[in-house]
C-alpha atoms as a PDB file:
ATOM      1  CA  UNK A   1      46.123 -68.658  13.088  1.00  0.00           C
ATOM      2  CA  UNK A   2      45.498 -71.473  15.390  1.00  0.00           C
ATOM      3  CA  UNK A   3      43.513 -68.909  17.595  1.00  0.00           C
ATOM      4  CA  UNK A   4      41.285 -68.016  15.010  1.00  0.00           C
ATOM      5  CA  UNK A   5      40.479 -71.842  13.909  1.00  0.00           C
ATOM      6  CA  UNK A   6      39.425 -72.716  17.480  1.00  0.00           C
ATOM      7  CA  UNK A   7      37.226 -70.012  16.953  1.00  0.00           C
ATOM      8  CA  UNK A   8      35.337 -70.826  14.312  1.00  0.00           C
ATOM      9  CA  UNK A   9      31.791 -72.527  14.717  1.00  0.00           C
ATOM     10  CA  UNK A  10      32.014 -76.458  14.282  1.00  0.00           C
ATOM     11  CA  UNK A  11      30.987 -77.445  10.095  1.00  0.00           C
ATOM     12  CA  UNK A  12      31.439 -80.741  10.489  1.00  0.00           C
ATOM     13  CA  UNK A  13      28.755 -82.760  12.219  1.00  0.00           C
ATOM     14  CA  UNK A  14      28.858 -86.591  12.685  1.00  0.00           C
ATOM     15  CA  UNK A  15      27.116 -88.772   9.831  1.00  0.00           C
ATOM     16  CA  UNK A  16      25.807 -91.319  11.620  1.00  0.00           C
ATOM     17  CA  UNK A  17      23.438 -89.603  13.469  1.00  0.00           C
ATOM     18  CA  UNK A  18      20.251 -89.365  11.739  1.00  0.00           C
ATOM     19  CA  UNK A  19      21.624 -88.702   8.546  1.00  0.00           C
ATOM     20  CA  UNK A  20      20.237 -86.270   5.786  1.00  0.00           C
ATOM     21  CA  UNK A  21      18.244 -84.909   8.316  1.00  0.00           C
ATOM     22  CA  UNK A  22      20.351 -81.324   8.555  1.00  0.00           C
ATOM     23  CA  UNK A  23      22.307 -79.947  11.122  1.00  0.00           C
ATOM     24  CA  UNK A  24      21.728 -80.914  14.803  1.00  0.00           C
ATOM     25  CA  UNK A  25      20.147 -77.268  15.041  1.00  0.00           C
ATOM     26  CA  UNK A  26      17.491 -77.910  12.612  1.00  0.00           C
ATOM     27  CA  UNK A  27      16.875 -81.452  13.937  1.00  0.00           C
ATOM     28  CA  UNK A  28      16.450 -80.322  17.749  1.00  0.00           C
ATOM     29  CA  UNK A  29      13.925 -77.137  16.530  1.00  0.00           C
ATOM     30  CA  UNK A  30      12.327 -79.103  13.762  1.00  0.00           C
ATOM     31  CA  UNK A  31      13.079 -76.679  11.214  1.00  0.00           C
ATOM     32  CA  UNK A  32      11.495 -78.374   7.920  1.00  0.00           C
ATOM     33  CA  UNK A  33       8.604 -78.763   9.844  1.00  0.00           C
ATOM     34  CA  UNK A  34       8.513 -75.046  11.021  1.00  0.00           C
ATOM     35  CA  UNK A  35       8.881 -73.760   7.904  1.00  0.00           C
ATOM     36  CA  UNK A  36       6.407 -75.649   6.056  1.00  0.00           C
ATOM     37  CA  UNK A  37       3.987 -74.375   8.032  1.00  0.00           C
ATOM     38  CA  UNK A  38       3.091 -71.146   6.827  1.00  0.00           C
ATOM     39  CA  UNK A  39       1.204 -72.142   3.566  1.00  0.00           C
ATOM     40  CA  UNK A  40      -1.124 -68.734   2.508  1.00  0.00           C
ATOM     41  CA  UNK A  41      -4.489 -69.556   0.568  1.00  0.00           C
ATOM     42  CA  UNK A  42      -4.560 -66.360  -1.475  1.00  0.00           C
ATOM     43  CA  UNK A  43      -1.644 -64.251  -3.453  1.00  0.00           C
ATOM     44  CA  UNK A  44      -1.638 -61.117  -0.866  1.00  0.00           C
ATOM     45  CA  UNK A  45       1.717 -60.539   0.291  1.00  0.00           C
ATOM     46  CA  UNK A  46      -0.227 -59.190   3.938  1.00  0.00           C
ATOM     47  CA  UNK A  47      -1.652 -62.660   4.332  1.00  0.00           C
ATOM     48  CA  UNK A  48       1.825 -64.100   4.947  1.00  0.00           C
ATOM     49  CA  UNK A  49       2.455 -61.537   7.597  1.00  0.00           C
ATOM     50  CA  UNK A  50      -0.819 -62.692   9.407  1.00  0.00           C
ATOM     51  CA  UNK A  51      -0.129 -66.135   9.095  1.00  0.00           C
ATOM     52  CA  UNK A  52       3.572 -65.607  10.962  1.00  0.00           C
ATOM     53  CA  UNK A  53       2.045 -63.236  13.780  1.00  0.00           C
ATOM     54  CA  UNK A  54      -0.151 -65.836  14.349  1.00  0.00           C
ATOM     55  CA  UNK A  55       1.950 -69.012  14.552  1.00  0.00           C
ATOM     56  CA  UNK A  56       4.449 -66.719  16.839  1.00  0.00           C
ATOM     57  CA  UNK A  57       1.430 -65.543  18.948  1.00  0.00           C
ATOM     58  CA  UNK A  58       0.573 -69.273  19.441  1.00  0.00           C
ATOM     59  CA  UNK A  59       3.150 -70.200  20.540  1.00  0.00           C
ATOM     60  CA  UNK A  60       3.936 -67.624  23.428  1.00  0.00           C
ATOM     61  CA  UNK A  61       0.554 -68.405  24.332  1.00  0.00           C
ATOM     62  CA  UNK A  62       2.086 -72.220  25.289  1.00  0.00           C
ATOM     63  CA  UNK A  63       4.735 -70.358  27.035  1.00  0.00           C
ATOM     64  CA  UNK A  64       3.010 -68.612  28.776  1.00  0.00           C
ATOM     65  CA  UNK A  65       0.985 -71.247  30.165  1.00  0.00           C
ATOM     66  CA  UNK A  66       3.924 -73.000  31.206  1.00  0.00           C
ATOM     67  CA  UNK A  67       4.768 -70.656  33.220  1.00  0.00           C
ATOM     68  CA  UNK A  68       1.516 -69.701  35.155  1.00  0.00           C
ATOM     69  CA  UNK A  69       1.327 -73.602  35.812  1.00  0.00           C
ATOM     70  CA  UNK A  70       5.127 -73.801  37.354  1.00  0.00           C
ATOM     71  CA  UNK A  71       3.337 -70.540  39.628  1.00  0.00           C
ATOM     72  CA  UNK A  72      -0.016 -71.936  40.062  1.00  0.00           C
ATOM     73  CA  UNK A  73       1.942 -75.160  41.166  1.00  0.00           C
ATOM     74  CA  UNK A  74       4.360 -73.027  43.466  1.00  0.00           C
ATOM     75  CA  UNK A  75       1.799 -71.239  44.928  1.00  0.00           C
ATOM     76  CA  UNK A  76      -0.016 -74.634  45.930  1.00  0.00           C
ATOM     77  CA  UNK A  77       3.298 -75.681  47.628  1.00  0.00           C
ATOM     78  CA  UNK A  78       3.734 -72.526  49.681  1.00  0.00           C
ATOM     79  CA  UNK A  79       7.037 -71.642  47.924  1.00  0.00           C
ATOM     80  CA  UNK A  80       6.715 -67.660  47.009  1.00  0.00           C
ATOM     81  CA  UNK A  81      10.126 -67.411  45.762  1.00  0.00           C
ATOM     82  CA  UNK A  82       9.558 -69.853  43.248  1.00  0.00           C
ATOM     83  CA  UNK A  83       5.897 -68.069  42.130  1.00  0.00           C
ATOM     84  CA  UNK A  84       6.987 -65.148  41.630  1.00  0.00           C
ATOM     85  CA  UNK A  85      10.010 -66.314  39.975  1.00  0.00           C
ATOM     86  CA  UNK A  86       7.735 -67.755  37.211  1.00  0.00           C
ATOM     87  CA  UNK A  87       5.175 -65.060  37.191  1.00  0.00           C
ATOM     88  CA  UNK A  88       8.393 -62.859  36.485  1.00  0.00           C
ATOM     89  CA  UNK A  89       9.426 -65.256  33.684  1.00  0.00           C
ATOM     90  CA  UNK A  90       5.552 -64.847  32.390  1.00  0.00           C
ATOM     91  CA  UNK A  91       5.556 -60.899  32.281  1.00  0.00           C
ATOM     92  CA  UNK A  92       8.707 -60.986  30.049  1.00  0.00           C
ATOM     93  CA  UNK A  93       6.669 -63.592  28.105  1.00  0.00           C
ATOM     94  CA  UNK A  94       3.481 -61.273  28.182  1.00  0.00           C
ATOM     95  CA  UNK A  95       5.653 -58.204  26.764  1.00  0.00           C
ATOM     96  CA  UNK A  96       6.571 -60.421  24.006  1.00  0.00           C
ATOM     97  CA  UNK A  97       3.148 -60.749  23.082  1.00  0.00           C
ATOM     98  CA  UNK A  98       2.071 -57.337  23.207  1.00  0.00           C
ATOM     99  CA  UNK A  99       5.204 -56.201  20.963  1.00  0.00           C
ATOM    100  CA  UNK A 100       3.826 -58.784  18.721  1.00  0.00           C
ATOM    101  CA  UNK A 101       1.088 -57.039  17.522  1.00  0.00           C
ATOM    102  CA  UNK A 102       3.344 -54.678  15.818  1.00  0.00           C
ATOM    103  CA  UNK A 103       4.011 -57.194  13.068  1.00  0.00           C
ATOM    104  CA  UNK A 104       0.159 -56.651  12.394  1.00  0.00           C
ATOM    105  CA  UNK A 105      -0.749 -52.720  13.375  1.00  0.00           C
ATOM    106  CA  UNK A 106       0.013 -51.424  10.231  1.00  0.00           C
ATOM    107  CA  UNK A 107      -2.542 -53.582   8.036  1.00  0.00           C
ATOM    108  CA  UNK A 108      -4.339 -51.532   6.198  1.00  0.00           C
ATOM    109  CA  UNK A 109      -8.222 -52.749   5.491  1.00  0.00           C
ATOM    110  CA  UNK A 110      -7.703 -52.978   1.602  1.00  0.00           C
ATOM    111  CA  UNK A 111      -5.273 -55.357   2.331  1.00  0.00           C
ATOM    112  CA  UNK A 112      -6.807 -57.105   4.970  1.00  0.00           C
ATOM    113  CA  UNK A 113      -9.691 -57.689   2.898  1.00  0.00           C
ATOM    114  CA  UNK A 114      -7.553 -58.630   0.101  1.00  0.00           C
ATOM    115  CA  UNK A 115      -7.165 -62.076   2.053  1.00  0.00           C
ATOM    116  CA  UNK A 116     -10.293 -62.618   4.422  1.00  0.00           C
ATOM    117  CA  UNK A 117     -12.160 -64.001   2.277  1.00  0.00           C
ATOM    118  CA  UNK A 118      -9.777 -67.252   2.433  1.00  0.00           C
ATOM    119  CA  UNK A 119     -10.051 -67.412   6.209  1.00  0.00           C
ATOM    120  CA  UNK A 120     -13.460 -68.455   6.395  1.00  0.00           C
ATOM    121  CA  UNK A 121     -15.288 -69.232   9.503  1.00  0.00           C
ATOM    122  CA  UNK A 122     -11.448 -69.042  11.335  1.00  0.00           C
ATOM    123  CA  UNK A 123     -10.700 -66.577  13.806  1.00  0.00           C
ATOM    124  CA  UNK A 124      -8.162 -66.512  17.317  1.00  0.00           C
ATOM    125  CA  UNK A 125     -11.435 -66.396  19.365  1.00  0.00           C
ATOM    126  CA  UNK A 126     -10.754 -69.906  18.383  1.00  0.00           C
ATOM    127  CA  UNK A 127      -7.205 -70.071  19.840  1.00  0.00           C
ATOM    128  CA  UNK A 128      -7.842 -73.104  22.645  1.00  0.00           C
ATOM    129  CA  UNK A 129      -4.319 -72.071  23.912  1.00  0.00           C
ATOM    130  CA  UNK A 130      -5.524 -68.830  24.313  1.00  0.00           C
ATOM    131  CA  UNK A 131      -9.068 -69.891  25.829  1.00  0.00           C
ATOM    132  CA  UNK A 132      -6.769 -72.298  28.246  1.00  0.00           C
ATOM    133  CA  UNK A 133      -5.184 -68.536  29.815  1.00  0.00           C
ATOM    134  CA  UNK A 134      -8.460 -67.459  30.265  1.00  0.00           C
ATOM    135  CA  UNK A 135      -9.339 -69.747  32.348  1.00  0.00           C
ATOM    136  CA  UNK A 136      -6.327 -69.942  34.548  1.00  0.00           C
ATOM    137  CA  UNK A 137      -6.771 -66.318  34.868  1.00  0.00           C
ATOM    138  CA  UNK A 138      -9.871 -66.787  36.052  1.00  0.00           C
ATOM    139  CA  UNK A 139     -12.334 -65.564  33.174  1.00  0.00           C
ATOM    140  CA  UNK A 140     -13.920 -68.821  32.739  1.00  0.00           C
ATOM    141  CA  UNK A 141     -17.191 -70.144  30.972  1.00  0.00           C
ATOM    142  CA  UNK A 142     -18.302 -73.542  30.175  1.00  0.00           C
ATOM    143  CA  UNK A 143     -20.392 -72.460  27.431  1.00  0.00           C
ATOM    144  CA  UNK A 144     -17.327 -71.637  25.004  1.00  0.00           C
ATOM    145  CA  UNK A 145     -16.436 -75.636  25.171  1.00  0.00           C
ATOM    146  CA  UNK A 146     -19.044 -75.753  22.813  1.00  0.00           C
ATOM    147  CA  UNK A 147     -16.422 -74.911  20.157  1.00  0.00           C
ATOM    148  CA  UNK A 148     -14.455 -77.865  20.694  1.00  0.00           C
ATOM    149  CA  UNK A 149     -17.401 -80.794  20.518  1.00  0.00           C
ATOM    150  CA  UNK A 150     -15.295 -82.146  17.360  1.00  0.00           C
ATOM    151  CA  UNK A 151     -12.044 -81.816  19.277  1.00  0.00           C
ATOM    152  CA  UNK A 152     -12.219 -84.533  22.101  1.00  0.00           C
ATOM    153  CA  UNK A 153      -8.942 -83.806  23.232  1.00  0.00           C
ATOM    154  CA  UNK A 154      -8.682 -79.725  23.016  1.00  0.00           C
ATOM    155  CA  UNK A 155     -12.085 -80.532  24.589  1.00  0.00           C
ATOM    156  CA  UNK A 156     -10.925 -82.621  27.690  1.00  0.00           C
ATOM    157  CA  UNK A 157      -8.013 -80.210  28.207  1.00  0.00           C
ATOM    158  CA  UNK A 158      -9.985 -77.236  28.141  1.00  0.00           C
ATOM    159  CA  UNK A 159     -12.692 -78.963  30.982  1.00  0.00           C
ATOM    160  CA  UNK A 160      -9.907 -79.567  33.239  1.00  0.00           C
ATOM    161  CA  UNK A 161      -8.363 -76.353  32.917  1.00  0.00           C
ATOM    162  CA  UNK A 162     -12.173 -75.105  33.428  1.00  0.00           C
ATOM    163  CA  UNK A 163     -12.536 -77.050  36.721  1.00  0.00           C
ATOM    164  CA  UNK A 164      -8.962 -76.322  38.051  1.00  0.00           C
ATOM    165  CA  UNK A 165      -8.318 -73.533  40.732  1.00  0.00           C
ATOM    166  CA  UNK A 166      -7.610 -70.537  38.785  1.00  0.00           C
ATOM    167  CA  UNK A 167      -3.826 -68.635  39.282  1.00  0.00           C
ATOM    168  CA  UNK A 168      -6.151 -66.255  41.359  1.00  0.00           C
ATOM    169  CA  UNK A 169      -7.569 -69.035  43.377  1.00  0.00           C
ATOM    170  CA  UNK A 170      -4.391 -70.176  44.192  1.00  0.00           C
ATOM    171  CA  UNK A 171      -2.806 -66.523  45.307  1.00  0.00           C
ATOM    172  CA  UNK A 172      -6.287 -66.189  47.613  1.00  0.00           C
ATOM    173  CA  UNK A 173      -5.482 -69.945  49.208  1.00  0.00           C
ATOM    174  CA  UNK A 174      -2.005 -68.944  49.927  1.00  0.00           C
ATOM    175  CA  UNK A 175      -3.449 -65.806  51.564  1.00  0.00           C
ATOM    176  CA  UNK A 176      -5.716 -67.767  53.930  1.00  0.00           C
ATOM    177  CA  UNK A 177      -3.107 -70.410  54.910  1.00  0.00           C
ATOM    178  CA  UNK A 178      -0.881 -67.260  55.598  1.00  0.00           C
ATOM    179  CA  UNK A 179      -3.489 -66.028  58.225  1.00  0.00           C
ATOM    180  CA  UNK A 180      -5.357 -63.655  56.302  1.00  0.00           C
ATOM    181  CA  UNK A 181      -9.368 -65.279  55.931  1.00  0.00           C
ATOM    182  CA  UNK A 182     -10.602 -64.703  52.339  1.00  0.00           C
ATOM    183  CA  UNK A 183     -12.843 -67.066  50.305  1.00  0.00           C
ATOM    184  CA  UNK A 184     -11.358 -69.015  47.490  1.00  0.00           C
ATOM    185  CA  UNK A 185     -13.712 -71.792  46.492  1.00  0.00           C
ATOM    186  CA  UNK A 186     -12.364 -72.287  42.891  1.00  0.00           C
ATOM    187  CA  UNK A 187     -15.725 -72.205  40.402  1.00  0.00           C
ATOM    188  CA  UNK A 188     -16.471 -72.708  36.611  1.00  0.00           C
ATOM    189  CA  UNK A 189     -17.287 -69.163  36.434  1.00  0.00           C
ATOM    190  CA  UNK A 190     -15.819 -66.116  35.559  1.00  0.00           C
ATOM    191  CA  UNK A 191     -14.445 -64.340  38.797  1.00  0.00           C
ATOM    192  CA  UNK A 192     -16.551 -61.679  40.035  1.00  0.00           C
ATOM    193  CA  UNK A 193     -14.615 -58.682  42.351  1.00  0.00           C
ATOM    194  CA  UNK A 194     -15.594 -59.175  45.937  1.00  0.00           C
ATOM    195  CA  UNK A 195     -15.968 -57.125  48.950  1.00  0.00           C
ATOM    196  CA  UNK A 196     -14.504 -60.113  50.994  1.00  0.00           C
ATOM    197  CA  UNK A 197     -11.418 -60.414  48.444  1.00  0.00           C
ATOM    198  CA  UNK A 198     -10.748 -56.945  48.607  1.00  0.00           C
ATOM    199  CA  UNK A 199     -10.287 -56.840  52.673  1.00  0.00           C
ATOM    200  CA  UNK A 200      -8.100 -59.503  52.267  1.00  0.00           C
ATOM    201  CA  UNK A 201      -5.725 -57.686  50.143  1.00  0.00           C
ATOM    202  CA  UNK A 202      -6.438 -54.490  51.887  1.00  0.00           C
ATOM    203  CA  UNK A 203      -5.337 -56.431  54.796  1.00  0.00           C
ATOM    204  CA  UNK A 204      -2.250 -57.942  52.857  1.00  0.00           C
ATOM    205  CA  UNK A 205      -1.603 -53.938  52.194  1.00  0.00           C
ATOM    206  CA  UNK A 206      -1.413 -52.150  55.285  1.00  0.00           C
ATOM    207  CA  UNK A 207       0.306 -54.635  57.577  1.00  0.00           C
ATOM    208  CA  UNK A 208       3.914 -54.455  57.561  1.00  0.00           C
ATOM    209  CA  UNK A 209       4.782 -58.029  58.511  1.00  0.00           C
ATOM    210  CA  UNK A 210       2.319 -59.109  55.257  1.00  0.00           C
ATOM    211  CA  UNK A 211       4.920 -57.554  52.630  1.00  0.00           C
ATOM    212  CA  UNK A 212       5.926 -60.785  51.258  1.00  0.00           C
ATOM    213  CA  UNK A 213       2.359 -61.237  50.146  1.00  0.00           C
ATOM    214  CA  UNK A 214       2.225 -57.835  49.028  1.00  0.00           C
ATOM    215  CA  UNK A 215       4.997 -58.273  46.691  1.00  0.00           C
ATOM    216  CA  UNK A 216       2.580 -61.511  45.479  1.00  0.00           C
ATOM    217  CA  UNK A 217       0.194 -59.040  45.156  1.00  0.00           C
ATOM    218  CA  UNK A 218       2.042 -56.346  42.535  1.00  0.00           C
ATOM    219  CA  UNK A 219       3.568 -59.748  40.723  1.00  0.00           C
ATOM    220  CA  UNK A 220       0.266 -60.840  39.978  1.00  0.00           C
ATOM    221  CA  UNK A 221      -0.838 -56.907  39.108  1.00  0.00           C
ATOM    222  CA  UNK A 222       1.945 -57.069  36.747  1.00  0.00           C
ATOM    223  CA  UNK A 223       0.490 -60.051  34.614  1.00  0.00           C
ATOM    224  CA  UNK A 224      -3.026 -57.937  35.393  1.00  0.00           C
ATOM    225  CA  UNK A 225      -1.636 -54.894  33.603  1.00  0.00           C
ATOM    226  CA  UNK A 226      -0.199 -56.917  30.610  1.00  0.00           C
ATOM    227  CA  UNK A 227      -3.383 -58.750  29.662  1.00  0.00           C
ATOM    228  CA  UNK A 228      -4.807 -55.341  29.475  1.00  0.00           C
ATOM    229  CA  UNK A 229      -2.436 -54.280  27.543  1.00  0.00           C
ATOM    230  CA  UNK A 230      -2.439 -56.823  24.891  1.00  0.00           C
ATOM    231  CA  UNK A 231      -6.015 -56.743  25.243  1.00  0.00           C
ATOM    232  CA  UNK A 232      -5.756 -53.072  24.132  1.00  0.00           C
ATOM    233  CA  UNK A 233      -3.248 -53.256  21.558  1.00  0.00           C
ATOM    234  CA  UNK A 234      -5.798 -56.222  20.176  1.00  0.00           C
ATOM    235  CA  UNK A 235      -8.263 -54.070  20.104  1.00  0.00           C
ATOM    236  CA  UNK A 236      -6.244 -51.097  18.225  1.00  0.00           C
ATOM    237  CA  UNK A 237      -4.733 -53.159  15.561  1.00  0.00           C
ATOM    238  CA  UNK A 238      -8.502 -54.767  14.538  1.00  0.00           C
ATOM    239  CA  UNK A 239      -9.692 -50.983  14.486  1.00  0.00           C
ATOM    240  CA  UNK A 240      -7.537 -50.191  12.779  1.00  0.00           C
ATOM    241  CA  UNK A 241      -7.592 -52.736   9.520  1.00  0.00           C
ATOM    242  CA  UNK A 242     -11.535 -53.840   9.469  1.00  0.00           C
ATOM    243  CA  UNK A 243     -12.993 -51.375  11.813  1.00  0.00           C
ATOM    244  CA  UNK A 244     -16.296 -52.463  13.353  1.00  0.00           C
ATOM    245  CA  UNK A 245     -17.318 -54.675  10.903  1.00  0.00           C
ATOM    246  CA  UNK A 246     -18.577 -58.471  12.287  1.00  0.00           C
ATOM    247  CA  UNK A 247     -15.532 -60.751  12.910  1.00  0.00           C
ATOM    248  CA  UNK A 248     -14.796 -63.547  10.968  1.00  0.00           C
ATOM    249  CA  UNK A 249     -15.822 -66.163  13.418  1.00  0.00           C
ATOM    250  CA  UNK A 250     -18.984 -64.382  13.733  1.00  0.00           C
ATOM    251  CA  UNK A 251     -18.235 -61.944  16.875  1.00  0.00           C
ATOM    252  CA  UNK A 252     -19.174 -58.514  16.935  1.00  0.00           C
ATOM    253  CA  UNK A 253     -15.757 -57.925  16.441  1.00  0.00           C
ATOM    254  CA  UNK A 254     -14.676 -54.733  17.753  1.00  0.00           C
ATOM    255  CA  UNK A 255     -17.472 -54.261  20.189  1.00  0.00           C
ATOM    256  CA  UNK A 256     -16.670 -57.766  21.466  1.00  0.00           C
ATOM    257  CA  UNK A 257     -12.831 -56.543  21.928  1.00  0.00           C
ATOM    258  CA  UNK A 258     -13.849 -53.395  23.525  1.00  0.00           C
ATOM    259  CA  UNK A 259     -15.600 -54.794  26.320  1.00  0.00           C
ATOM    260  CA  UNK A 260     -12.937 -57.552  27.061  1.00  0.00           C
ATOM    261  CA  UNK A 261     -10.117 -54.315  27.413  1.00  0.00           C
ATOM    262  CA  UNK A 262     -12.357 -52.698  29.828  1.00  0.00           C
ATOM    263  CA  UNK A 263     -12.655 -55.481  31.981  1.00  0.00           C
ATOM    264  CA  UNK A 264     -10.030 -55.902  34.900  1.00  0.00           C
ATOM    265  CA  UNK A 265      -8.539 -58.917  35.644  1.00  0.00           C
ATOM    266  CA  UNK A 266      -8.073 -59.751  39.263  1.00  0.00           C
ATOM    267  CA  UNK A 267     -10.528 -57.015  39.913  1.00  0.00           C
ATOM    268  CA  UNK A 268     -10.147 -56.622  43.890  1.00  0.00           C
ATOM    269  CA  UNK A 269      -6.062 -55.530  43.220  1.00  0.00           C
ATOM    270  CA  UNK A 270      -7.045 -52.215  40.854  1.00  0.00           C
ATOM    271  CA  UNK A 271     -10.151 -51.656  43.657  1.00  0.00           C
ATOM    272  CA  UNK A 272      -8.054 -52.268  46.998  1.00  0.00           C
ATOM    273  CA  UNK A 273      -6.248 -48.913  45.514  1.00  0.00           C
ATOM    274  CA  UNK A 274      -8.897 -46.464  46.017  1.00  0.00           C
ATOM    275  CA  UNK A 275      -8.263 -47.143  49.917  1.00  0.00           C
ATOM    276  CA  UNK A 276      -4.631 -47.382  49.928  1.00  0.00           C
END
């Protein structure tokens, strides 16, 4: 009997400590706040769905960014173990994401359409959290701040992330201090596959004594692979409930999503394998 009391979960919580305010659970994950964010605009029962994937999508998103910036930041220090210790952490974060789209790849169009009307000019090209990944993947454009004039802060964040060395600037600068010469000047433009680049890695690829670098190299193929992935599954699920019709923030929509799955990132990895 005793056994089975000390067992039990604790259902008694002290007062004084910010009370009527729940249990310590809700108070440390803000759970009245959570929950009172998911606040439809029409009566379609698919609309709640979207709003959840959403909010959850977001979310990883910020996760994700954490941890490219604890590998970014390891990178810069020299400290491998650590990088791809987060970029690890990231593709579990990254599978998340993709799996995420299930919650929306059965939405049919009569019931997406049963709600779009209520989303307006909103779409996730929007997403600054997602926009901020972009850039530290190196798929950057200055032209997209224009989105944010009204948002001096999203603004500002987005610029520095803009001007910062990319997570693919900071792999190449690890490269050169490790003895292998490749350009890495980090820009404000979206990263273009180079010959140079390409050496380097074919470099990093066929000599032995490189193969830490070359395990750098198939981490950062792994987050590669995933953004196509999610990029594809994307793609799929808005086929799939509003076909190629215009998106709601005035993109071409599926066209737009098309071209952004066929487009590699960290180009000069898929490339170095034709000569592997």
């Amino acid at each position: 009997m005793n056994g089975d009391v000390a067992d039990r979960p604790n259902l008694s919580f002290d007062p004084a400590q910010e009370p009527g305010t729940g249990t310590p659970y809700a108070r440390y994950v803000h759970l009245d706040l959570l929950h009172s964010l998911q606040q439809p605009r029409s009566k379609v029962a698919a609309e709640y769905s979207f709003i959840i994937s959403t909010q959850v999508m977001e979310l990883l998103f910020d996760l994700l960014h954490h941890e490219w910036t604890a590998a970014r930041y390891a990178l810069r220090e020299d400290d491998l173990t650590a990088a791809l210790a987060a970029l690890r952490r990231g593709t579990h974060v990254q599978d998340v994401l993709v799996a995420s789209w299930d919650l929306l790849a059965t939405m049919t169009p009569a019931e997406f359409n049963g709600f779009r009307s209520v989303l307006g000019e909103a779409s996730g090209f929007q997403s600054a959290a997602f926009l901020r990944l972009e850039f530290m993947l190196g798929n950057k454009s200055e032209s997209l701040l224009r989105m944010y004039q009204d948002s001096p802060a999203t603004h500002a964040d987005l610029s520095a992330a803009l001007r910062s060395p990319s997570l693919y600037d900071e792999a190449l600068a690890l490269l050169d201090r490790r003895g292998v010469a490749v350009p890495h000047t980090p820009a404000t433009t979206r990263h273009r596959a180079s010959e140079e680049v390409e050496q380097a890695w074919h470099t990093v690829y066929r000599d032995p004594e490189l193969a830490e670098l070359a395990r750098l190299g198939e981490a950062l193929l792994d987050t590669a692979e995933r953004v196509t992935r999610w990029r594809q599954r994307h793609y799929a699920a808005v086929k799939r409930s509003m076909g190629s019709k215009p998106g709601t923030g005035g993109s071409s929509g599926l066209k737009w999503l098309k071209q952004a799955a066929d487009q590699d990132v960290f180009p000069e990895l898929w490339n170095v394998r034709n000569a592997l």
